[in-house]
Protein backbone atom coordinates (compact mmCIF):
# COMPACT_ATOMS: atom_id res chain seq x y z
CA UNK A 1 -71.41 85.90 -136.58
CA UNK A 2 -75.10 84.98 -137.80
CA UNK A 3 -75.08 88.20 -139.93
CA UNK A 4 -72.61 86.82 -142.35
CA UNK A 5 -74.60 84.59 -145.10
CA UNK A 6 -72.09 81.68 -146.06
CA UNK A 7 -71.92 80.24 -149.29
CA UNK A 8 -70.13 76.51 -149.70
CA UNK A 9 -68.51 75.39 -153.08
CA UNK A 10 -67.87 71.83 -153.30
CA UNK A 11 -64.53 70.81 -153.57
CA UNK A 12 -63.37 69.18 -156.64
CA UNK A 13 -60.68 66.89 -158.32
CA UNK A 14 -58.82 66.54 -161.65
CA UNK A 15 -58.26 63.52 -163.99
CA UNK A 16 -55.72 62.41 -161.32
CA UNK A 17 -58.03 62.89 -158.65
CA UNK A 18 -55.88 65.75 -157.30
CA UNK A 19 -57.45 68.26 -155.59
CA UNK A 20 -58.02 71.56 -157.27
CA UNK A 21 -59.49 75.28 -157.61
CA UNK A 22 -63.27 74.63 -158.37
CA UNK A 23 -65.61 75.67 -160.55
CA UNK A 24 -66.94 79.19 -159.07
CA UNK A 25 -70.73 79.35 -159.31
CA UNK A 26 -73.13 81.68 -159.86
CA UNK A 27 -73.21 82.64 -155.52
CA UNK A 28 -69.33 83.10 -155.81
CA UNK A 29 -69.38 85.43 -157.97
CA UNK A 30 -71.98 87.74 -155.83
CA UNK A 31 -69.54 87.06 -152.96
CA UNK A 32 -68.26 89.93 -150.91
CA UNK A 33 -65.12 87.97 -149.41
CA UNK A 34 -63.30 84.26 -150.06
CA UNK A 35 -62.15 81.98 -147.67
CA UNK A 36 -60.03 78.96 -149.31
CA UNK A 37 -58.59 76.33 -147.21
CA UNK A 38 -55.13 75.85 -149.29
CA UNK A 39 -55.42 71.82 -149.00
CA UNK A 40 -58.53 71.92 -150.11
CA UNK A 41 -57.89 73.19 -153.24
CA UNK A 42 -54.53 71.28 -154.10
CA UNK A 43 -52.38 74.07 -152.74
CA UNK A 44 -50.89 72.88 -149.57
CA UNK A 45 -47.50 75.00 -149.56
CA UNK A 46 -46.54 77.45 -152.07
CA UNK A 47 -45.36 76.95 -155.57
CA UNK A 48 -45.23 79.88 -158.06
CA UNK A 49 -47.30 77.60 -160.51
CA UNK A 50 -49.97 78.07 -158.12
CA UNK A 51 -49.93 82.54 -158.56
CA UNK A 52 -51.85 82.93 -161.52
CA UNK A 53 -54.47 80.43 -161.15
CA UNK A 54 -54.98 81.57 -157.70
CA UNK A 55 -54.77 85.23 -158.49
CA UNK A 56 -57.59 84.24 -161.23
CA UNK A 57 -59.68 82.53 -158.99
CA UNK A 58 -59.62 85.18 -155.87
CA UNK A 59 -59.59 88.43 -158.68
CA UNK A 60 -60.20 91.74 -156.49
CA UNK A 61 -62.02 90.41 -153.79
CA UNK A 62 -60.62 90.33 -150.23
CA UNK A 63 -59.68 87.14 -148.88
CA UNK A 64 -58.30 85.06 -145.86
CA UNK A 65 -55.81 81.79 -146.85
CA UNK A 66 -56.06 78.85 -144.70
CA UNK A 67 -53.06 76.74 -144.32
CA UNK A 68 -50.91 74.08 -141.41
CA UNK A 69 -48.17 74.65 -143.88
CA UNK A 70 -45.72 77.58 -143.53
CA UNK A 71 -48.11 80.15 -144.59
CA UNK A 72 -44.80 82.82 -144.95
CA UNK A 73 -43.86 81.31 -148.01
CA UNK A 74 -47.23 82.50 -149.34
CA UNK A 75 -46.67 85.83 -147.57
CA UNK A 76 -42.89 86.49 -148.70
CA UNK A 77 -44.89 85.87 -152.08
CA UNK A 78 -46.38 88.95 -152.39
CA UNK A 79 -48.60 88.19 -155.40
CA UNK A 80 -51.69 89.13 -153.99
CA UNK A 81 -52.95 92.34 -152.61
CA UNK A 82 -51.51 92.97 -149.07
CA UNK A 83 -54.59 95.13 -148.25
CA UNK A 84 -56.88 93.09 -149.16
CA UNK A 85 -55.01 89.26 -148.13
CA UNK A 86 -55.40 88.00 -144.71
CA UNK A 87 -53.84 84.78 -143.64
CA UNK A 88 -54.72 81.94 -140.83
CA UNK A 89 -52.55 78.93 -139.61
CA UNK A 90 -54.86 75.91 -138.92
CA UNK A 91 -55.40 74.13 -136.20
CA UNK A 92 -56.88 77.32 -135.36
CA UNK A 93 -58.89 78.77 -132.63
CA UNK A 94 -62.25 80.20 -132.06
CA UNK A 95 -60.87 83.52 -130.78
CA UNK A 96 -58.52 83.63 -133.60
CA UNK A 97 -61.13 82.43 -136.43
CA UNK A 98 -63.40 85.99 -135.18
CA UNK A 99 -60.45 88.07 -135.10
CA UNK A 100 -59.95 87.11 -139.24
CA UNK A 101 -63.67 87.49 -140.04
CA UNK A 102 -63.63 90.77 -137.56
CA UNK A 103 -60.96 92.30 -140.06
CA UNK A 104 -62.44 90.76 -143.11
CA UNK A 105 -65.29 92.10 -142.55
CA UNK A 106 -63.76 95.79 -141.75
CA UNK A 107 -62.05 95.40 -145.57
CA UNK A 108 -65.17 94.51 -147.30
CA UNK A 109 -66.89 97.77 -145.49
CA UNK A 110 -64.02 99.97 -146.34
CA UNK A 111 -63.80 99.10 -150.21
CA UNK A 112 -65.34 101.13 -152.54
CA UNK A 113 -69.16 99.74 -153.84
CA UNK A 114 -68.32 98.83 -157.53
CA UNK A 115 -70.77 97.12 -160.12
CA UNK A 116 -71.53 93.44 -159.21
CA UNK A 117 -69.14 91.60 -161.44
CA UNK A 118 -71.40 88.85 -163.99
CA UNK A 119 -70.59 85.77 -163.84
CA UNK A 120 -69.22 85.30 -167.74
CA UNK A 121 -70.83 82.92 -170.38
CA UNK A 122 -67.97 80.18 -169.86
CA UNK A 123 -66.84 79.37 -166.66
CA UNK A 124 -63.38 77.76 -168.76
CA UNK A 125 -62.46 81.50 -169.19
CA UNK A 126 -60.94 81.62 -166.08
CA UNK A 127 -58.35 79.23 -167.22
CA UNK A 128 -57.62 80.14 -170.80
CA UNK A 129 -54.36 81.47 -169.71
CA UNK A 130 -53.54 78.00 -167.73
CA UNK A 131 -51.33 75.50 -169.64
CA UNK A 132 -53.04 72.23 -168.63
CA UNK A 133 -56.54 72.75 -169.80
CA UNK A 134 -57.55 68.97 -168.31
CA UNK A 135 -57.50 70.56 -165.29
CA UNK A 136 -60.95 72.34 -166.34
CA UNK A 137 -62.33 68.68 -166.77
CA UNK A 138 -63.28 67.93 -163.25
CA UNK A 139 -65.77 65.86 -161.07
CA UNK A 140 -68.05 66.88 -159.05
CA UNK A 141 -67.76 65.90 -155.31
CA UNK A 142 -70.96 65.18 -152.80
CA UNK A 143 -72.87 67.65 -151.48
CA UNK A 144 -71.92 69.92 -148.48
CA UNK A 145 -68.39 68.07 -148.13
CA UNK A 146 -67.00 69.04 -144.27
CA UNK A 147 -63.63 69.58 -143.68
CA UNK A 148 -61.88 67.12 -140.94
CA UNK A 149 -59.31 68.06 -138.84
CA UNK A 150 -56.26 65.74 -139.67
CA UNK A 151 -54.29 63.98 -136.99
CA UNK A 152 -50.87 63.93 -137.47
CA UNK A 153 -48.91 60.61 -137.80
CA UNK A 154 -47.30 60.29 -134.64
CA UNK A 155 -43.42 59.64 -134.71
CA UNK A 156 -41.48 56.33 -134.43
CA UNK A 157 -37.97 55.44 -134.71
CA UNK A 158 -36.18 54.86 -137.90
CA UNK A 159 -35.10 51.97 -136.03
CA UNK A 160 -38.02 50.02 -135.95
CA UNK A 161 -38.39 46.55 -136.43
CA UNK A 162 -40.74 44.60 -139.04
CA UNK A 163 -41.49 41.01 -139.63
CA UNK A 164 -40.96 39.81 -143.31
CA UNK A 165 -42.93 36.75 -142.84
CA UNK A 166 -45.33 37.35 -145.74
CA UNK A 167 -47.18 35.19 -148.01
CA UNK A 168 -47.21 37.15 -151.49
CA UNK A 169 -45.72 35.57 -154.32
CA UNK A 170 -43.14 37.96 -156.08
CA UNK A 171 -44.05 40.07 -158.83
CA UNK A 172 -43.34 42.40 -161.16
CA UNK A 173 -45.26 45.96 -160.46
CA UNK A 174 -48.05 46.84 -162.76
CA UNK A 175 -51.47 48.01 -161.69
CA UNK A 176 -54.84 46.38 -161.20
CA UNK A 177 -58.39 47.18 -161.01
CA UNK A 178 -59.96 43.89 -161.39
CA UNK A 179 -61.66 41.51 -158.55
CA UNK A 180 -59.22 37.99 -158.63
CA UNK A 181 -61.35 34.68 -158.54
CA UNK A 182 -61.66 32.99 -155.63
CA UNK A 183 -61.26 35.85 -153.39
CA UNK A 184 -62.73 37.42 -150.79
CA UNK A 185 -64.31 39.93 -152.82
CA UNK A 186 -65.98 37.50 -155.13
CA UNK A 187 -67.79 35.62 -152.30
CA UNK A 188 -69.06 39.41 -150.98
CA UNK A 189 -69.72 40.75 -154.04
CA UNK A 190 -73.41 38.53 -154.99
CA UNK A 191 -74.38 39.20 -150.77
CA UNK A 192 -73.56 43.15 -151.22
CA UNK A 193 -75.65 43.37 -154.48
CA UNK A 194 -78.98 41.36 -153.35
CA UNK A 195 -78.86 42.43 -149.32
CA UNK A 196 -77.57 46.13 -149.73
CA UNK A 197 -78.53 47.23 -153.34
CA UNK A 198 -78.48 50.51 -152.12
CA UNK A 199 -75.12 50.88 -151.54
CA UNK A 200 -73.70 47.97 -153.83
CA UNK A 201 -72.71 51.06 -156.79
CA UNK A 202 -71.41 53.03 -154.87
CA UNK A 203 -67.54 54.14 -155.08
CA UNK A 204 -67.18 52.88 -150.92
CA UNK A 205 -68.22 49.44 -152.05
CA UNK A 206 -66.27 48.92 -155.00
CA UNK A 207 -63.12 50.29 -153.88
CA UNK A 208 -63.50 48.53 -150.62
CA UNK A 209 -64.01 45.01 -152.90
CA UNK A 210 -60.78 46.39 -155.04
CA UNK A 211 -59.08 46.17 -151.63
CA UNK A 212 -60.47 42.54 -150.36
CA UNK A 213 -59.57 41.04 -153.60
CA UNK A 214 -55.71 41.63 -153.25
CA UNK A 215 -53.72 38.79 -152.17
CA UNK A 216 -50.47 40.00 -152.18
CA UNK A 217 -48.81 43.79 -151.17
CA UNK A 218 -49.96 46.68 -152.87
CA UNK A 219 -50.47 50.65 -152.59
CA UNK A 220 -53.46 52.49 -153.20
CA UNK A 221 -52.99 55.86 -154.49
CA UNK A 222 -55.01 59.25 -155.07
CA UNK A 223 -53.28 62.87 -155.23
CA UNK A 224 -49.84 62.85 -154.18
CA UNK A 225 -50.69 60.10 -151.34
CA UNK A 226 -50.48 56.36 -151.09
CA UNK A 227 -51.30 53.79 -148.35
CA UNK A 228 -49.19 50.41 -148.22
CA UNK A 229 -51.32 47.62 -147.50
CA UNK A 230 -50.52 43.91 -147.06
CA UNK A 231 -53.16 41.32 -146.97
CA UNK A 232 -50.99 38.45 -145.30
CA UNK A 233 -50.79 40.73 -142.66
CA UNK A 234 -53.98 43.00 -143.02
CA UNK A 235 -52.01 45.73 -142.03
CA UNK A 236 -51.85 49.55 -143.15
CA UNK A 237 -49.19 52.26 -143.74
CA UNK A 238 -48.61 55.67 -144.72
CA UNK A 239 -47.45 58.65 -143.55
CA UNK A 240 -50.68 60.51 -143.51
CA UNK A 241 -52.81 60.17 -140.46
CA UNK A 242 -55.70 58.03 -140.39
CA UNK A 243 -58.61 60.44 -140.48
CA UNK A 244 -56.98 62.37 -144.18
CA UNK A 245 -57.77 58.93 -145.58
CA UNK A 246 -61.28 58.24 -144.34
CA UNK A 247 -61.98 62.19 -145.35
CA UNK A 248 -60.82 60.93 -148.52
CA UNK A 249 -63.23 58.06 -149.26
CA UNK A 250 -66.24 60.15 -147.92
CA UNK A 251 -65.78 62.79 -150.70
CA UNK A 252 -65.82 60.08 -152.77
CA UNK A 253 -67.69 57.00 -151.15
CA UNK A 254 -71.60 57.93 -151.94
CA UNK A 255 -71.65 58.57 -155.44
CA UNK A 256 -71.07 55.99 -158.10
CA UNK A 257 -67.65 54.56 -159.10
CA UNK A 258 -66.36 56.10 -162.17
CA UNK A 259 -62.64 56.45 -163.81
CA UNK A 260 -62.01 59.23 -161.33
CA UNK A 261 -62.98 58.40 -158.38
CA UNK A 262 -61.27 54.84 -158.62
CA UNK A 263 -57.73 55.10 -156.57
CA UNK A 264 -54.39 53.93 -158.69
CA UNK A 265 -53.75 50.15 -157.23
CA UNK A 266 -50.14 48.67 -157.69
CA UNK A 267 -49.06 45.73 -156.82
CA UNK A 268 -45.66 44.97 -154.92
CA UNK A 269 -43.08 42.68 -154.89
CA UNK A 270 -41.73 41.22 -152.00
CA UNK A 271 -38.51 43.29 -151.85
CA UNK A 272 -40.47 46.16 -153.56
CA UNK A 273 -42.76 45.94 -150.07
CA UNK A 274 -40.51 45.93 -147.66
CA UNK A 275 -38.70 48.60 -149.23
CA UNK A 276 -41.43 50.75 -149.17
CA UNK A 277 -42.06 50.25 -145.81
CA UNK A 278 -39.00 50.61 -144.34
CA UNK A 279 -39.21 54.51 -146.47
CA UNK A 280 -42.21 54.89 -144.15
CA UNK A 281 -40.87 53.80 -141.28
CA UNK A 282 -38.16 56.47 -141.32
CA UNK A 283 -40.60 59.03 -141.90
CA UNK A 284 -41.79 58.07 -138.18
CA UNK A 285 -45.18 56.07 -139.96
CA UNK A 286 -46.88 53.39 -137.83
CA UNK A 287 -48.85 50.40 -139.45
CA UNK A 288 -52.45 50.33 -137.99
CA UNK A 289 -55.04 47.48 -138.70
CA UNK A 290 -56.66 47.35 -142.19
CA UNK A 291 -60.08 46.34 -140.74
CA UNK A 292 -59.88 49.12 -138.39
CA UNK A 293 -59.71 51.95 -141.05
CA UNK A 294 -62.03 50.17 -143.41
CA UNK A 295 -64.42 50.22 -140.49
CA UNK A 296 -64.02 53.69 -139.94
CA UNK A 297 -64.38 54.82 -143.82
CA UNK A 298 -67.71 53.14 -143.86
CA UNK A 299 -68.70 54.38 -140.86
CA UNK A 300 -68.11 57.53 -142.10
CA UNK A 301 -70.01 57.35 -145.82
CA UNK A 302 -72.96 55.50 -144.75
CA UNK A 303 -74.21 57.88 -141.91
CA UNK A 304 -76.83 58.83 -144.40
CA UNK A 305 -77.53 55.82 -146.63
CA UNK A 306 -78.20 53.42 -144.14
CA UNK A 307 -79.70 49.91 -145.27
CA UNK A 308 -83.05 49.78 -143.53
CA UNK A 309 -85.02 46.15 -144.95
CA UNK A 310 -85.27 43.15 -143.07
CA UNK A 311 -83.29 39.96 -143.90
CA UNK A 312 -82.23 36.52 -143.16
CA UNK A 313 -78.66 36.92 -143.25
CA UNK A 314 -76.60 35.53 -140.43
CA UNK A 315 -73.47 37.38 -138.92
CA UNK A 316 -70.58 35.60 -137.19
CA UNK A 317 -67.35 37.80 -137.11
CA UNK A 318 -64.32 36.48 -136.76
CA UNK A 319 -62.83 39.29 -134.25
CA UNK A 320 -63.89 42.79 -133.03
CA UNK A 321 -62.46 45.78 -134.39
CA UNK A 322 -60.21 47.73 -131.93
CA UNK A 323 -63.08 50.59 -131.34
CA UNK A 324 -60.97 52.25 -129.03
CA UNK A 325 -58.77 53.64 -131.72
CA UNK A 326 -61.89 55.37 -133.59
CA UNK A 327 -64.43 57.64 -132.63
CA UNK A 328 -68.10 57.91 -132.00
CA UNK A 329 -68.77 54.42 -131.59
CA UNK A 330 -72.02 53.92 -130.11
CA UNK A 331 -71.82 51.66 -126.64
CA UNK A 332 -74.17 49.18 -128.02
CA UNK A 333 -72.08 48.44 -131.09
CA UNK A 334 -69.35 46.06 -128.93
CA UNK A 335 -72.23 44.41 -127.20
CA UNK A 336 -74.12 43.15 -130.77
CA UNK A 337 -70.70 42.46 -132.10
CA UNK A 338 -69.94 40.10 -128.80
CA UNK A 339 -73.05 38.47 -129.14
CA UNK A 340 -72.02 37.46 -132.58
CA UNK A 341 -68.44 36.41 -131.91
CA UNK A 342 -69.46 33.14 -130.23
CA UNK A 343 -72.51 31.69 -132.34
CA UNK A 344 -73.96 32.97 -135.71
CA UNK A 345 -76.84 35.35 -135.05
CA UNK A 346 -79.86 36.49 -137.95
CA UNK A 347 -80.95 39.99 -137.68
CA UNK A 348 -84.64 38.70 -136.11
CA UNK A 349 -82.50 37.26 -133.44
CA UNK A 350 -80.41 40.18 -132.37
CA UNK A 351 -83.18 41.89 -132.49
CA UNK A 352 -84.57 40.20 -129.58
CA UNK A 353 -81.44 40.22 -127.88
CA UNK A 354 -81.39 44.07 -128.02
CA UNK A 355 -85.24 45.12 -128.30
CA UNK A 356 -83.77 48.82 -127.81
CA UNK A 357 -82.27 48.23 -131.81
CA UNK A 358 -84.17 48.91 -134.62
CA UNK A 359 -83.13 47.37 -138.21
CA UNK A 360 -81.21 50.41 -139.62
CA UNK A 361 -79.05 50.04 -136.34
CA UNK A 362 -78.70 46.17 -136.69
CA UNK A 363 -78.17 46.39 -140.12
CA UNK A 364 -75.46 48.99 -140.12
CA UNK A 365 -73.26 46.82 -137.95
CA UNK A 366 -74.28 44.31 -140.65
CA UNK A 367 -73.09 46.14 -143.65
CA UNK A 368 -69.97 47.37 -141.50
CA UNK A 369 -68.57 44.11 -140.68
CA UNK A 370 -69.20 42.92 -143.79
CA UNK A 371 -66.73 45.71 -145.46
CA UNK A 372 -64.50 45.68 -142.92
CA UNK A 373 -63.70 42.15 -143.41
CA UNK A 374 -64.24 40.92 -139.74
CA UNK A 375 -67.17 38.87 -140.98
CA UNK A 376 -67.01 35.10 -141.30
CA UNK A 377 -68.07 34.70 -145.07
CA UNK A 378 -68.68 31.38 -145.32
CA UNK A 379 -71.53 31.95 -142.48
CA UNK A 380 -72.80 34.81 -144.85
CA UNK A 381 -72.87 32.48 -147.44
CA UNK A 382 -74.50 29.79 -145.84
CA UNK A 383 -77.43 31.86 -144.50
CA UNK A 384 -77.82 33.67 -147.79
CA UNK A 385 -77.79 29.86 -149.63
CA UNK A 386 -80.37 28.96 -146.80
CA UNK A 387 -82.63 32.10 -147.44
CA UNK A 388 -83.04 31.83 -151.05
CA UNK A 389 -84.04 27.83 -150.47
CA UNK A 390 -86.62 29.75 -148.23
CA UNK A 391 -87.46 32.15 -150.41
CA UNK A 392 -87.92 29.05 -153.39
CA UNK A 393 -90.01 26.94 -151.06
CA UNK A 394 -92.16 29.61 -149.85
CA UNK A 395 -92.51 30.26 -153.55
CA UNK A 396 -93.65 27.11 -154.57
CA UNK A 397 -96.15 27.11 -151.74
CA UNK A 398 -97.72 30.80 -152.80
CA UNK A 399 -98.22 29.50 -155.65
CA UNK A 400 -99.83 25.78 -154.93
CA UNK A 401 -101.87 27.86 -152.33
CA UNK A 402 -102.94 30.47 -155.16
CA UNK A 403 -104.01 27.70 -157.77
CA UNK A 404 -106.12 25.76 -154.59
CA UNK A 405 -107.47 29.43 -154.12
CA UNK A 406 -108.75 29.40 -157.09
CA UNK A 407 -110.79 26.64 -157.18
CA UNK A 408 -112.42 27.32 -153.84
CA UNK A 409 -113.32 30.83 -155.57
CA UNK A 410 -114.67 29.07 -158.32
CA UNK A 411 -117.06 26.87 -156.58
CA UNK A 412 -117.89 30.21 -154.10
CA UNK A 413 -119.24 31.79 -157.05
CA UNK A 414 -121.09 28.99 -159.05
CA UNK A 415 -122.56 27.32 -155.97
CA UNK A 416 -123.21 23.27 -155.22
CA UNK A 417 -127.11 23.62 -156.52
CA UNK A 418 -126.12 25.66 -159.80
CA UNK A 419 -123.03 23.02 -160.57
CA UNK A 420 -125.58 20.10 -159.54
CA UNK A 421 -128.59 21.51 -161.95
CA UNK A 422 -125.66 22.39 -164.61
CA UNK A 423 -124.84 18.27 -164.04
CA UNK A 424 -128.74 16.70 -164.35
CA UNK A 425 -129.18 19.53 -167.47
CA UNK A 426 -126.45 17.56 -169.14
């Protein structure tokens, strides 16, 4: 339907980084019709805390409610106008996506023209009749956010089995921002800043260094969702599917880390751990590889940011990722990743080993393994010790060459007969 001009408002998060109604802007309120996925504004089933707000938000204007809850709850409801209300259960069709914007268009034809409604002075007007104000402080989320289908987690038995061979040391719960010394994260942290300044502020990298720095279990937590995560076993859980998580991070992942777009960390116990995950387990969760989904979340956020320079840094990974359990993963990605499981390789030399490759590509597998955690660090660290001695000798040399330079220019300009006359005169 290219006749129908589409206007996109950014979804948006309160202090607890839940999702909620945004703030309409000045296109909204010219709009004929709304069409609000119920997720993606912190509504996923209904609640009659959710009728006024959302009566607020929509006013008069015909709308169509999105939902893969039970979208009769919000029918039975019957709190907005049945004329004027149209509802769609996601996963959805094509066919059945036209036949909703077929009748929403009919309504907005039908009504009555009225005066174009101004956008008031104060945008917090809208929720002067809300008890939690704090929900009008928000943040604002990247540009043209796109929603992701979720999969669904698939289901297990309750039965299940787990290993309790871990290595955390047991501990009282309490929560934690804060890099440990000595950690995985610390060693990463000086490479990320100097090789991939571009990215190194951004909320992927710093929440991805929260997570590396963890030695025992812990959840991560943002909205009404939490992963489990052990580092013994660099393994992930939760009953959400993998691709809600990494839509997660990539609303959040390009901009800079802030108080609100940090997740809640708490750390486990032992018991507390495997308590947890046996609550998962009979939800019908299934643990999946942490490097795996940190691969994919960076995949995801960097499309657009990708590191570009050339460097001296030397990869050796450890392992491959299991790219059969993600998507779009170009071919060529298994092959440099192969070539660097054996030997360490600098980015000149893969270059030469793939001549197809430019830098960007090279250096996004670069950046990738690195916050995945396949990487071998203490090859990173080497070749990053080895390039600054480079860098320090080459240095010295500029400069040794610059002050001989300068000499040579010197005698250029005076001449030998000039200096020799200048010598007899004296």
């Amino acid at each position: 339907m290219p006749d129908i001009k589409c206007h996109t408002i950014e979804r948006q998060f309160n202090s607890q980084f839940t999702l909620m109604l945004p703030r309409l802007t000045s296109a909204s309120y010219q709009a004929d019709a709304l069409i609000i996925d119920l997720e993606g504004v912190g509504m996923p089933s209904y609640d009659s805390s959710h009728e006024l707000p959302l009566s607020q938000f929509i006013r008069d204007i015909p709308v169509v409610l999105i939902s893969r809850r039970n979208l009769e709850e919000w029918q039975a409801a019957d709190f907005l106008p049945e004329a004027t209300t149209l509802y769609l259960a996601a996963p959805y069709s094509i066919a059945s996506a036209k036949m909703i914007l077929t009748k929403l268009s009919e309504i907005v034809t039908k009504r009555p023209t009225e005066p174009t409604q101004l956008e008031p002075k104060d945008n917090n007007s809208l929720y002067n009749n809300r008890s939690d104000r704090a929900r009008t402080e928000v943040n604002s989320t990247r540009q043209e956010a796109s929603h992701i289908k979720t999969s669904k987690v698939n289901a297990s038995s309750s039965n299940a089995k787990y290993n309790k061979a871990v290595n955390a040391t047991a501990a009282p719960r309490h929560t934690s921002s804060a890099i440990s010394k000595n950690s995985v994260a610390t060693h990463l942290d000086p490479i990320l800043k100097q090789y991939f300044n571009s990215l190194y502020d951004t909320a992927l990298v710093k929440n991805i260094l929260m997570i590396l720095a963890q030695s025992q279990p812990f959840t991560i937590g943002f909205g009404r969702r939490e992963l489990l995560i052990n580092p013994a076993e660099q393994s992930v859980i939760s009953d959400i599917g993998s691709r809600r998580i990494v839509d997660y991070f990539t609303i959040v992942g390009r901009h800079e880390q802030t108080a609100v777009n940090t997740p809640q960390l708490s750390l486990l116990s032992e018991d507390e751990y495997y308590d947890r995950l046996q609550q998962l387990y009979d939800k019908g969760a299934k643990k999946q590889a942490l490097t795996t989904l940190l691969w994919q979340i960076a995949d995801e956020v960097i499309r657009q940011d990708e590191p570009s320079g050339q460097h001296n840094l030397a990869l050796k990974v450890n392992y491959i990722p299991n790219f059969s359990a993600m998507r779009q993963v170009p071919s060529y990605v298994n092959s440099v990743m192969s070539a660097c499981l054996s030997k360490p390789r600098r980015i000149d030399e893969l270059q030469e080993l793939f001549p197809q490759l430019r830098y960007q590509h090279l250096n996004r597998i670069f950046i990738l393994s690195i916050l995945s955690g396949v990487s071998d660090i203490s090859v990173l660290q080497s070749s990053a010790a080895i390039d600054a001695t480079t860098q320090t000798e080459h240095s010295a040399i500029e400069q040794e060459t610059s002050t001989n330079n300068k000499d040579i220019k010197k005698a250029n300009r005076t001449g030998f007969f000039k200096r020799l006359l200048s010598k007899l005169a004296i």
